[in-house]
N, C-alpha and C. Protein backbone atom coordinates (compact mmCIF):
# COMPACT_ATOMS: atom_id res chain seq x y z
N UNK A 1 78.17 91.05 204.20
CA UNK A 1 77.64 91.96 203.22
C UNK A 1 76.14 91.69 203.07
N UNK A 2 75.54 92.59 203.04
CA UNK A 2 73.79 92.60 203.35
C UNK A 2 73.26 93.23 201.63
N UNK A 3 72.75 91.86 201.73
CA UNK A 3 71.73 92.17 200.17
C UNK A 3 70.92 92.69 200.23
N UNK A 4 70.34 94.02 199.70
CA UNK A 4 68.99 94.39 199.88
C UNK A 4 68.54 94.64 198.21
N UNK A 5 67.14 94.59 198.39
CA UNK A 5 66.45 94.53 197.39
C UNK A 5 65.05 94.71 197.59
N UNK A 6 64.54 94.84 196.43
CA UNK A 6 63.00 94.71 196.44
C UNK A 6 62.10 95.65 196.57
N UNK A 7 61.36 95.97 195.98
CA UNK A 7 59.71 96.90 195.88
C UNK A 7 58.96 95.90 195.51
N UNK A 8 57.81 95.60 196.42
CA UNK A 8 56.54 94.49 195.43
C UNK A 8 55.38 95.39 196.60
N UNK A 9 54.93 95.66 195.28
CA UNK A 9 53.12 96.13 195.15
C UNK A 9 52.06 95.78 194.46
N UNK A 10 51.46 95.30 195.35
CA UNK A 10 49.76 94.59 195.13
C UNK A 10 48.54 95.78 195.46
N UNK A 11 47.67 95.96 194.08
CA UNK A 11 46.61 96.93 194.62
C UNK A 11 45.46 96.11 193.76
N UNK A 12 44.60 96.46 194.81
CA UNK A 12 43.30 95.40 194.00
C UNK A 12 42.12 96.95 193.98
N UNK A 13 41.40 97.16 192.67
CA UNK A 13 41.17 98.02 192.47
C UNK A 13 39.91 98.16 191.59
N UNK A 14 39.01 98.54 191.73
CA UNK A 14 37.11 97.99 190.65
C UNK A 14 37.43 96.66 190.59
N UNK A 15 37.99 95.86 190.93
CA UNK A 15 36.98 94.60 190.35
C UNK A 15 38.83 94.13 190.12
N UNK A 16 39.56 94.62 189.74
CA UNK A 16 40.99 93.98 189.32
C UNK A 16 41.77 94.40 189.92
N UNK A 17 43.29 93.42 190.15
CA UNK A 17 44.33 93.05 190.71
C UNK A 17 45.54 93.07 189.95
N UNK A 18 46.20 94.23 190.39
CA UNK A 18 47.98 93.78 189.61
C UNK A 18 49.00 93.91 190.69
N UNK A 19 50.02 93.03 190.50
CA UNK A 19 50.95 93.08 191.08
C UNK A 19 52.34 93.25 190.47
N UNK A 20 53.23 94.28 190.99
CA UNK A 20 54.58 94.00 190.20
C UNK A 20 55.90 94.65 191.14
N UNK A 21 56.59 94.53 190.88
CA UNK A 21 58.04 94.74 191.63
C UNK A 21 58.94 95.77 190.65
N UNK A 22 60.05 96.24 191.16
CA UNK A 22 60.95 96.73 190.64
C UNK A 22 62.01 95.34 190.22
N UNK A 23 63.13 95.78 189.44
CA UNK A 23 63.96 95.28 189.50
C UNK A 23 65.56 95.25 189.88
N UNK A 24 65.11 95.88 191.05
CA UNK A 24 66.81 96.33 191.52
C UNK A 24 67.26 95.03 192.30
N UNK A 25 68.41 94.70 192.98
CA UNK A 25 69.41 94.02 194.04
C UNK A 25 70.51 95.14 194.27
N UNK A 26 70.55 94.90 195.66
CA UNK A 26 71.63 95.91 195.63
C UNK A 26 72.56 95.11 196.89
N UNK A 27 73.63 94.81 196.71
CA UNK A 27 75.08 94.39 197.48
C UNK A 27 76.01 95.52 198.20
N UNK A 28 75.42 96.00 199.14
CA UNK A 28 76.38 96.63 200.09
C UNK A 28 75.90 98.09 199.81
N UNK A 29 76.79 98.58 198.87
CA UNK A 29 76.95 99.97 198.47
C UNK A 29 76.87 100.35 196.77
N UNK A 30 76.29 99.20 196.32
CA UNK A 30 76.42 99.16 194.52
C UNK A 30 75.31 98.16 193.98
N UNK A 31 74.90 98.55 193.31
CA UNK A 31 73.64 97.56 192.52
C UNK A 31 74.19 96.30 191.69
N UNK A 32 73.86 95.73 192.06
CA UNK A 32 74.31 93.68 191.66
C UNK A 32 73.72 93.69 190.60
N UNK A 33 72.39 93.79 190.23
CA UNK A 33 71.32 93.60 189.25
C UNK A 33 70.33 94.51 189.26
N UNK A 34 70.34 94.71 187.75
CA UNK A 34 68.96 96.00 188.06
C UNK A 34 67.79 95.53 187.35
N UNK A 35 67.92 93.90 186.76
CA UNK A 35 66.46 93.71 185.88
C UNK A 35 66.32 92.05 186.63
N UNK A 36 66.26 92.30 188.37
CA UNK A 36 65.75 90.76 188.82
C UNK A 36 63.94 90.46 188.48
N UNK A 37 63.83 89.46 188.46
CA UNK A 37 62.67 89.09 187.88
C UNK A 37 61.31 88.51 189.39
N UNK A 38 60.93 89.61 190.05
CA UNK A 38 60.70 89.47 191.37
C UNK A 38 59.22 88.87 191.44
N UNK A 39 57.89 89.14 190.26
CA UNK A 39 57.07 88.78 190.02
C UNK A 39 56.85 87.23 189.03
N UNK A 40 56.24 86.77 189.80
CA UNK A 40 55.75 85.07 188.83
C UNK A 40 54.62 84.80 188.48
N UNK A 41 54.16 84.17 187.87
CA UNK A 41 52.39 84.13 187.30
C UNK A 41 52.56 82.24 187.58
N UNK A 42 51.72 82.03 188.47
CA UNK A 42 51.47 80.15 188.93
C UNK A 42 49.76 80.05 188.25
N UNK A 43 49.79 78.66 188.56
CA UNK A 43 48.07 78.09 188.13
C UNK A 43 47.86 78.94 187.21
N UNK A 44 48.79 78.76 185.77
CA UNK A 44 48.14 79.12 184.12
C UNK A 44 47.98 80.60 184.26
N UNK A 45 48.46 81.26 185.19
CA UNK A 45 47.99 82.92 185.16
C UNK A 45 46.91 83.22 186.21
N UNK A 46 46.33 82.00 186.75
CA UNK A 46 45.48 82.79 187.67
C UNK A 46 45.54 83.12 188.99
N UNK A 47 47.11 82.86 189.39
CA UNK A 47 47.92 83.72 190.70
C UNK A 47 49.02 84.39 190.26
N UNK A 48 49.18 85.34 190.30
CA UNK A 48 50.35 86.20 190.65
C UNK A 48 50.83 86.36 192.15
N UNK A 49 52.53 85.96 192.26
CA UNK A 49 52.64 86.08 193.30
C UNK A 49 53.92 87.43 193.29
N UNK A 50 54.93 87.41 194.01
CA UNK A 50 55.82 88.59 194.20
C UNK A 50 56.42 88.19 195.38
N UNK A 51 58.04 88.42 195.80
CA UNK A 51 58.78 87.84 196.78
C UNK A 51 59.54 89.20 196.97
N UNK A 52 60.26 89.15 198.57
CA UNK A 52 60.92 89.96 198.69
C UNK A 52 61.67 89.08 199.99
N UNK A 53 63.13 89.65 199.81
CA UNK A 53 64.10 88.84 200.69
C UNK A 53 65.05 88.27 200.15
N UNK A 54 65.99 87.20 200.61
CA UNK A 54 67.01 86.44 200.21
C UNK A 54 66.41 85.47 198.74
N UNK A 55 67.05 85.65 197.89
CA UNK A 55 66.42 84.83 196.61
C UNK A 55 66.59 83.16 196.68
N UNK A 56 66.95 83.02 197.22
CA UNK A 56 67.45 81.13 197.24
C UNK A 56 66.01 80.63 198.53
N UNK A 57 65.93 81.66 199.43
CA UNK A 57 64.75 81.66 200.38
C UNK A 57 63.38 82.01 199.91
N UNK A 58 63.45 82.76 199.07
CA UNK A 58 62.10 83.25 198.58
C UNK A 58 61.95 82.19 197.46
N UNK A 59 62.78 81.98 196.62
CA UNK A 59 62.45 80.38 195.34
C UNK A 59 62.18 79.41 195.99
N UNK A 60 62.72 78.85 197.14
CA UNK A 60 61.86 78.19 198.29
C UNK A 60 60.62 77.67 198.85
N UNK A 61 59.74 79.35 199.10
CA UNK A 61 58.96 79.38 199.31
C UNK A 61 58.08 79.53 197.76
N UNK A 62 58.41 80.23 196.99
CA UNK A 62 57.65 79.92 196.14
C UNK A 62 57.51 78.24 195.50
N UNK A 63 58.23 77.79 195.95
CA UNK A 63 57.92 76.50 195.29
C UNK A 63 57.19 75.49 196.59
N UNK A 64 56.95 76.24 197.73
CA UNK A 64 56.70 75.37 198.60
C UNK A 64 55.00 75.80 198.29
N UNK A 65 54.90 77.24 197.89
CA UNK A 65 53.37 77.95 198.18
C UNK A 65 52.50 77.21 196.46
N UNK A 66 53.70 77.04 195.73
CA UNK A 66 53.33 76.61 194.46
C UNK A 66 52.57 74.74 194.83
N UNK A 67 53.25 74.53 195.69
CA UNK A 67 52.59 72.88 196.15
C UNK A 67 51.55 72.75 196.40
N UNK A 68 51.35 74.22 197.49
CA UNK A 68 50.30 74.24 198.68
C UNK A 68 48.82 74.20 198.00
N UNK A 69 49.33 75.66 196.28
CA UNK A 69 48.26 76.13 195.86
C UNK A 69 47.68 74.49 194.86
N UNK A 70 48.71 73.82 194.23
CA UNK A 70 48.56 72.20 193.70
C UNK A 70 47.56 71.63 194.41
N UNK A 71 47.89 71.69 196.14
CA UNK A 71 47.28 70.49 196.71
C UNK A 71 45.77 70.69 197.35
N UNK A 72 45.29 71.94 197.11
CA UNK A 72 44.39 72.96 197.89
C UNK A 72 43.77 73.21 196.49
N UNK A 73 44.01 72.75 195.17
CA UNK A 73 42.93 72.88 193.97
C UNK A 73 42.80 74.67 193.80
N UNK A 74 43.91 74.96 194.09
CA UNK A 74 44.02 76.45 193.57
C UNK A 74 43.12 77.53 194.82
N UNK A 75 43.22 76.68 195.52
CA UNK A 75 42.21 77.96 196.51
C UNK A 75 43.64 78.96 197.05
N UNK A 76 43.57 79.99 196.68
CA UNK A 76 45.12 81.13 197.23
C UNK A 76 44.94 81.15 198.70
N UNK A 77 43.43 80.95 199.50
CA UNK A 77 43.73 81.59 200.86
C UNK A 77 43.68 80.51 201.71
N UNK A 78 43.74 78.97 201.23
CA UNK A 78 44.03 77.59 201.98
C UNK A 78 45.70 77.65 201.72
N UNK A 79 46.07 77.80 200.78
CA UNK A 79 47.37 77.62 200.21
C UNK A 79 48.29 78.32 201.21
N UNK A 80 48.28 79.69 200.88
CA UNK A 80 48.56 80.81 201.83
C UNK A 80 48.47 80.37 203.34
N UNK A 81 47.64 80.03 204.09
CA UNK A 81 47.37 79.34 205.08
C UNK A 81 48.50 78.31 205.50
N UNK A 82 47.89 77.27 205.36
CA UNK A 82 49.22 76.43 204.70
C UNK A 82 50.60 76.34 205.20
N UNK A 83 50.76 77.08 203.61
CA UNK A 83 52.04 77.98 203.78
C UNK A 83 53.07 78.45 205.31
N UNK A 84 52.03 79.28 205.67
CA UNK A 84 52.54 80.02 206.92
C UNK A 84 52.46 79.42 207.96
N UNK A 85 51.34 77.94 208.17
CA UNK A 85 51.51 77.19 209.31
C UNK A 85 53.00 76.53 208.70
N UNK A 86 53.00 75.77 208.23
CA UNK A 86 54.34 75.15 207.93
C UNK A 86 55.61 75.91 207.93
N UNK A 87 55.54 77.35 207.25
CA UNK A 87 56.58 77.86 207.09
C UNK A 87 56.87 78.50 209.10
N UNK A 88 56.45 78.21 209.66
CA UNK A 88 56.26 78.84 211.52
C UNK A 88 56.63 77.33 212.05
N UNK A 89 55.96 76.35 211.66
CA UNK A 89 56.47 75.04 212.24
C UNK A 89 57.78 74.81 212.20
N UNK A 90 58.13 74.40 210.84
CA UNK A 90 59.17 73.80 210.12
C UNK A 90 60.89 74.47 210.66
N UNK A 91 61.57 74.03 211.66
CA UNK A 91 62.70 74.36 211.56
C UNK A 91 63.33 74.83 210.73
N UNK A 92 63.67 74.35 209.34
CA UNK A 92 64.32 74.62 208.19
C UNK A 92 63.44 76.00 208.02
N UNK A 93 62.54 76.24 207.21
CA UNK A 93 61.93 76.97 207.06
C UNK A 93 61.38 78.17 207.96
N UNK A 94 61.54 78.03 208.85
CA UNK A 94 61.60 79.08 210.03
C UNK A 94 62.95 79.87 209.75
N UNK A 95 63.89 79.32 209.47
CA UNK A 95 65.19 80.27 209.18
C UNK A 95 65.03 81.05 208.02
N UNK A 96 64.19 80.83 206.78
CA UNK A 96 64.12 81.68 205.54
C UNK A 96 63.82 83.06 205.66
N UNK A 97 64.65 83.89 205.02
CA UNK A 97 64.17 85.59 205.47
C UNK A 97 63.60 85.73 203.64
N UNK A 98 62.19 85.88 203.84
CA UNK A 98 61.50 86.47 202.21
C UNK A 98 60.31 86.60 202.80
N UNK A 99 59.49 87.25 202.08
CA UNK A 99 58.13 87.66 202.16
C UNK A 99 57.43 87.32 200.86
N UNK A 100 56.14 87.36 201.04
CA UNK A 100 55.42 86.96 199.42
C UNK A 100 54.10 88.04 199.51
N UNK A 101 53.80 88.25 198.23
CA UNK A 101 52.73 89.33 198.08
C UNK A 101 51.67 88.09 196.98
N UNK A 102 50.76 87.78 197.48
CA UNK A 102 49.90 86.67 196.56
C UNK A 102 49.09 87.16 195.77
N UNK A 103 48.21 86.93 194.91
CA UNK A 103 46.81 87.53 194.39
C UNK A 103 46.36 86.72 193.48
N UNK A 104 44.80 86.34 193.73
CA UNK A 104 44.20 86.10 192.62
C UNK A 104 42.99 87.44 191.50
N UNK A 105 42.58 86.45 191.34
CA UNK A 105 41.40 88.36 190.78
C UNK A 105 40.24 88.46 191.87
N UNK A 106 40.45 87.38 193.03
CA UNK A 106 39.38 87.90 193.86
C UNK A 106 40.20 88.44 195.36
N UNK A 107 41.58 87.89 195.76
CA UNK A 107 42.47 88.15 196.98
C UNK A 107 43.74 88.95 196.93
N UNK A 108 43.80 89.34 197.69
CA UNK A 108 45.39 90.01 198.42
C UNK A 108 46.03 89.62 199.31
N UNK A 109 47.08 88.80 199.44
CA UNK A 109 47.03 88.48 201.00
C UNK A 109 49.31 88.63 200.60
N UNK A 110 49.74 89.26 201.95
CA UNK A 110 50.83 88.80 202.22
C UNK A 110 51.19 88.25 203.43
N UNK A 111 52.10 86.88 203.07
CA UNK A 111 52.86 85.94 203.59
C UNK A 111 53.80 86.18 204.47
N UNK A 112 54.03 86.14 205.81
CA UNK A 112 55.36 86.16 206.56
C UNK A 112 56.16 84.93 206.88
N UNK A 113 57.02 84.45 207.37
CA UNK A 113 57.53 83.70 207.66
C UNK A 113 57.42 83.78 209.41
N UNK A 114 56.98 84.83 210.39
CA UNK A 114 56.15 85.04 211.59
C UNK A 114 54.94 84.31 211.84
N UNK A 115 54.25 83.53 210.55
CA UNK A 115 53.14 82.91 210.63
C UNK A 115 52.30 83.62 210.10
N UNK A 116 52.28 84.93 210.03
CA UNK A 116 50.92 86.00 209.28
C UNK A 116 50.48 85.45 208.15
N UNK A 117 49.03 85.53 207.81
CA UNK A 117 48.31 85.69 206.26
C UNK A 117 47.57 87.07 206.31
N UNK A 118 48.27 88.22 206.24
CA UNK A 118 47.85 89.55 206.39
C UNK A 118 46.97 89.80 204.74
N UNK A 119 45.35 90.31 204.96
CA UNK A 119 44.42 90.79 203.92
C UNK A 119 44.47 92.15 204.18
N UNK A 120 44.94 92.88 203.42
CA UNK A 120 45.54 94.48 204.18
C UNK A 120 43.69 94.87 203.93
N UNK A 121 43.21 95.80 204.78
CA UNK A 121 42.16 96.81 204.70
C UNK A 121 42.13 97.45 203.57
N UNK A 122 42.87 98.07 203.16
CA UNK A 122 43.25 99.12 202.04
C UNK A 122 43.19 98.14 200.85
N UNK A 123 42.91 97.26 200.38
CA UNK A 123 43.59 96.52 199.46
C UNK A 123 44.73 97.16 198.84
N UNK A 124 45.54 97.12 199.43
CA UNK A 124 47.14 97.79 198.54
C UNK A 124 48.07 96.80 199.80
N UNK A 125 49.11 95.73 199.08
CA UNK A 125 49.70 95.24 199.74
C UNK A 125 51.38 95.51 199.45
N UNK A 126 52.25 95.95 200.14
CA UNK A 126 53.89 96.50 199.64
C UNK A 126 54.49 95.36 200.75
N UNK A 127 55.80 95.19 200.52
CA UNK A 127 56.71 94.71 201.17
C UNK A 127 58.03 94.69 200.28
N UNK A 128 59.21 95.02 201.30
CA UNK A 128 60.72 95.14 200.67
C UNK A 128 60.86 96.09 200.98
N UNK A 129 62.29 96.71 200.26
CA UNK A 129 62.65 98.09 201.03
C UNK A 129 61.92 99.34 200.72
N UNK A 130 61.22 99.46 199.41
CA UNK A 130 60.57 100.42 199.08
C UNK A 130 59.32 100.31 199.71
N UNK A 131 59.01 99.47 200.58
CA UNK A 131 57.45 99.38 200.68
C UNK A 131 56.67 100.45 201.00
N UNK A 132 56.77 101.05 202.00
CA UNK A 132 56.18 102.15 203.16
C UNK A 132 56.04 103.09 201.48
N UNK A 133 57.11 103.57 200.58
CA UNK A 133 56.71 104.65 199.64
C UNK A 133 56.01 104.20 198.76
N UNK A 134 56.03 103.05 198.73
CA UNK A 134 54.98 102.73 197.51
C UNK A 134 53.35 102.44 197.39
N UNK A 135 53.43 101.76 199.44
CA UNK A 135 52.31 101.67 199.77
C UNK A 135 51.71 103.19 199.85
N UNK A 136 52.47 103.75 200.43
CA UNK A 136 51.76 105.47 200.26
C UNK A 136 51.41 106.14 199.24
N UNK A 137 52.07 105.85 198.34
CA UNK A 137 51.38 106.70 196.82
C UNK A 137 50.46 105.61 196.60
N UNK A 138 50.82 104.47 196.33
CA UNK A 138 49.08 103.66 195.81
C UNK A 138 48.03 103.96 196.70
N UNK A 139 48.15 104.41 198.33
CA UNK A 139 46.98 104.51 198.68
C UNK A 139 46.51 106.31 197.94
N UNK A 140 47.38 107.07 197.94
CA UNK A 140 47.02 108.24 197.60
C UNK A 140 46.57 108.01 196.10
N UNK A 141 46.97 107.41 195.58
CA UNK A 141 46.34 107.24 193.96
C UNK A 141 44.64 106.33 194.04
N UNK A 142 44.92 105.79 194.88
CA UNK A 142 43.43 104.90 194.94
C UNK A 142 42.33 106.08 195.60
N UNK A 143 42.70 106.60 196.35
CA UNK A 143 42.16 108.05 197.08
C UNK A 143 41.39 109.56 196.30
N UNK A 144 42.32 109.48 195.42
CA UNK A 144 42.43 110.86 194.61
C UNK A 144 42.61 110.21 193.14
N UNK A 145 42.85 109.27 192.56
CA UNK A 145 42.78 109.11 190.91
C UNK A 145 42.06 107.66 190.56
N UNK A 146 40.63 107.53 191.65
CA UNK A 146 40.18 106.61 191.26
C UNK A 146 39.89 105.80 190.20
N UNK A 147 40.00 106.52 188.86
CA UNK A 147 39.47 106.43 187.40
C UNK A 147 41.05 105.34 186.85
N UNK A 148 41.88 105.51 187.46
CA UNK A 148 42.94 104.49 186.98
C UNK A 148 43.00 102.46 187.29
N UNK A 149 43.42 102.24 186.77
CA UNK A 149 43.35 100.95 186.67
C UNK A 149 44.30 100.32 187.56
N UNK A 150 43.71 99.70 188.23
CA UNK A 150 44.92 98.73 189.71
C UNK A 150 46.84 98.53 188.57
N UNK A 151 46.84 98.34 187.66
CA UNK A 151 48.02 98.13 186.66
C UNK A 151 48.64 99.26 186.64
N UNK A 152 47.74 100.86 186.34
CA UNK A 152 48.40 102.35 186.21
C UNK A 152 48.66 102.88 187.63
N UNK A 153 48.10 102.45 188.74
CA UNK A 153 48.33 102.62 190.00
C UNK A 153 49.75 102.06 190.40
N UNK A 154 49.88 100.85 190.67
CA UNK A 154 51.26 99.81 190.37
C UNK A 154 52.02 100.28 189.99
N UNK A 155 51.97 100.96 188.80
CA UNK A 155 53.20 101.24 187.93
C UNK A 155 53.34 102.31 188.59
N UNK A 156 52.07 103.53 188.44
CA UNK A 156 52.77 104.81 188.73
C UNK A 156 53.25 104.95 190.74
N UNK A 157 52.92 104.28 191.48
CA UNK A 157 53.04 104.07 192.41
C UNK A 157 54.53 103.85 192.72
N UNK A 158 55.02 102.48 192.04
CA UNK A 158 56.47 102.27 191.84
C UNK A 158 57.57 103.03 191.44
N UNK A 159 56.83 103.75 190.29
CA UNK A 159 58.02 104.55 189.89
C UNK A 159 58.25 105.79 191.09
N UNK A 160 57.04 106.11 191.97
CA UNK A 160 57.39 107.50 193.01
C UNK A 160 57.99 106.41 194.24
N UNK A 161 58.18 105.05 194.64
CA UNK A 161 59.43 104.70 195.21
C UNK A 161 60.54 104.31 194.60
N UNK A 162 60.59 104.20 193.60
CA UNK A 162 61.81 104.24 192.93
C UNK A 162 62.84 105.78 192.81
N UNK A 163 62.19 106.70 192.68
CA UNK A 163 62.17 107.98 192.83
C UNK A 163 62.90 108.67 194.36
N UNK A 164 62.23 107.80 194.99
CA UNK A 164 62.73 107.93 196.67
C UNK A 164 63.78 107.37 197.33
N UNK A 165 63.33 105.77 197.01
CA UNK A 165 64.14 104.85 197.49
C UNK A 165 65.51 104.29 196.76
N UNK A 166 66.39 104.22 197.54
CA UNK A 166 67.81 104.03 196.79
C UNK A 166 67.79 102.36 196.57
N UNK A 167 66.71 102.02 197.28
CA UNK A 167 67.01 100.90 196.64
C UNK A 167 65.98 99.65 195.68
N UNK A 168 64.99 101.03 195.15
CA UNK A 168 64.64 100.37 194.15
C UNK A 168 64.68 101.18 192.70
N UNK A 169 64.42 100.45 191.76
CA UNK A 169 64.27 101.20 190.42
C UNK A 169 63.35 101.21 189.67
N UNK A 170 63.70 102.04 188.32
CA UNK A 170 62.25 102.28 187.38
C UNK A 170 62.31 100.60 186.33
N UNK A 171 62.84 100.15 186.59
CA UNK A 171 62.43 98.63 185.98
C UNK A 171 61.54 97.64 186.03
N UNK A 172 60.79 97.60 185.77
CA UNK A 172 58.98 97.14 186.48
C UNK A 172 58.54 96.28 186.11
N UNK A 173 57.96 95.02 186.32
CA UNK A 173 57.43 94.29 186.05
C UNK A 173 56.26 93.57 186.80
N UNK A 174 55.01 94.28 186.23
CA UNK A 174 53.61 93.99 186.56
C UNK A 174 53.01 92.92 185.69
N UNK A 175 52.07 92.41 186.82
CA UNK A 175 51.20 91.30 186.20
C UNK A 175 50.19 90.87 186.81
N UNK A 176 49.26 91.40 185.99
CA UNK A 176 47.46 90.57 186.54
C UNK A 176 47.39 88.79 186.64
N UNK A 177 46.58 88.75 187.77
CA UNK A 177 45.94 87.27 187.50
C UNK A 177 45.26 86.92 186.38
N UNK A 178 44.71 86.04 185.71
CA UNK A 178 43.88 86.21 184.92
C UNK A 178 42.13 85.41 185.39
């Protein structure tokens, strides 16, 4: 039985950064949970990160990226780094299926377990099942409703893959770095 889950969108936008997820899980053919808690705030608020994938794999990595960012004095794009060499080395960790969406108020970067530290062009970063629709309306909102705030982008972004995608929902939970 194949868990799917997840919408996480990162748009960095004038000068600010929000990131937030839906809250769906979905088990097979029926929704498990519709208020998972997919976004985290590390270093006092001044990273927001976001996971998508197996949850026991993605708490994992967040606690492995939570070390990285400890031992690296908060720098997100040594951490991140890091991260993805180890998480590509590491046997154990080579088997984890999750993704991470990072941000501080100055970066974007998402995490693979392939080794990537991808800084998208667009600053708009998606991953999970909704991604592709969500990345598409935030870029069309960054395009055409510049005057909105990286937070009203996020949101309204999410809710038009939630809208689409069966497997995410209007349950949202965004959060700036600080």
């Amino acid at each position: 039985m194949k868990i799917r889950s997840t919408t996480v969108l990162g748009v960095r936008h004038n000068g600010e950064v929000a990131l937030g997820a839906d809250g769906q899980a979905t088990m097979d053919k029926h929704v498990a949970k519709s208020n998972v808690r997919k976004v985290r705030k590390l270093q006092d608020g001044k990273v927001v990160t976001g996971f998508a994938g197996s949850t026991a794999d993605a708490f994992m990595l967040l606690d492995k990226f939570e070390e990285k960012l400890n031992g690296y004095g908060g720098n997100l794009r040594r951490a991140a780094i890091e991260l993805a060499k180890e998480w590509r080395k590491d046997q154990y960790l080579r088997k984890l299926e999750a993704m991470m969406v990072v941000a501080d108020k100055d970066e974007l970067l998402i995490i693979a377990g392939s080794g990537d530290v991808l800084e998208p062009d667009s600053e708009v970063a998606a991953i999970g099942s909704g991604a592709m629709y969500a990345q598409a309306a935030a870029l069309a909102l960054k395009k055409h409703a510049p005057h909105l705030t990286a937070r009203q982008m996020v949101e309204d972004a999410l809710h038009i893959a939630a809208d689409i995608c069966i497997y995410t929902n209007h349950n949202l939970m965004i959060e700036q770095p600080i």
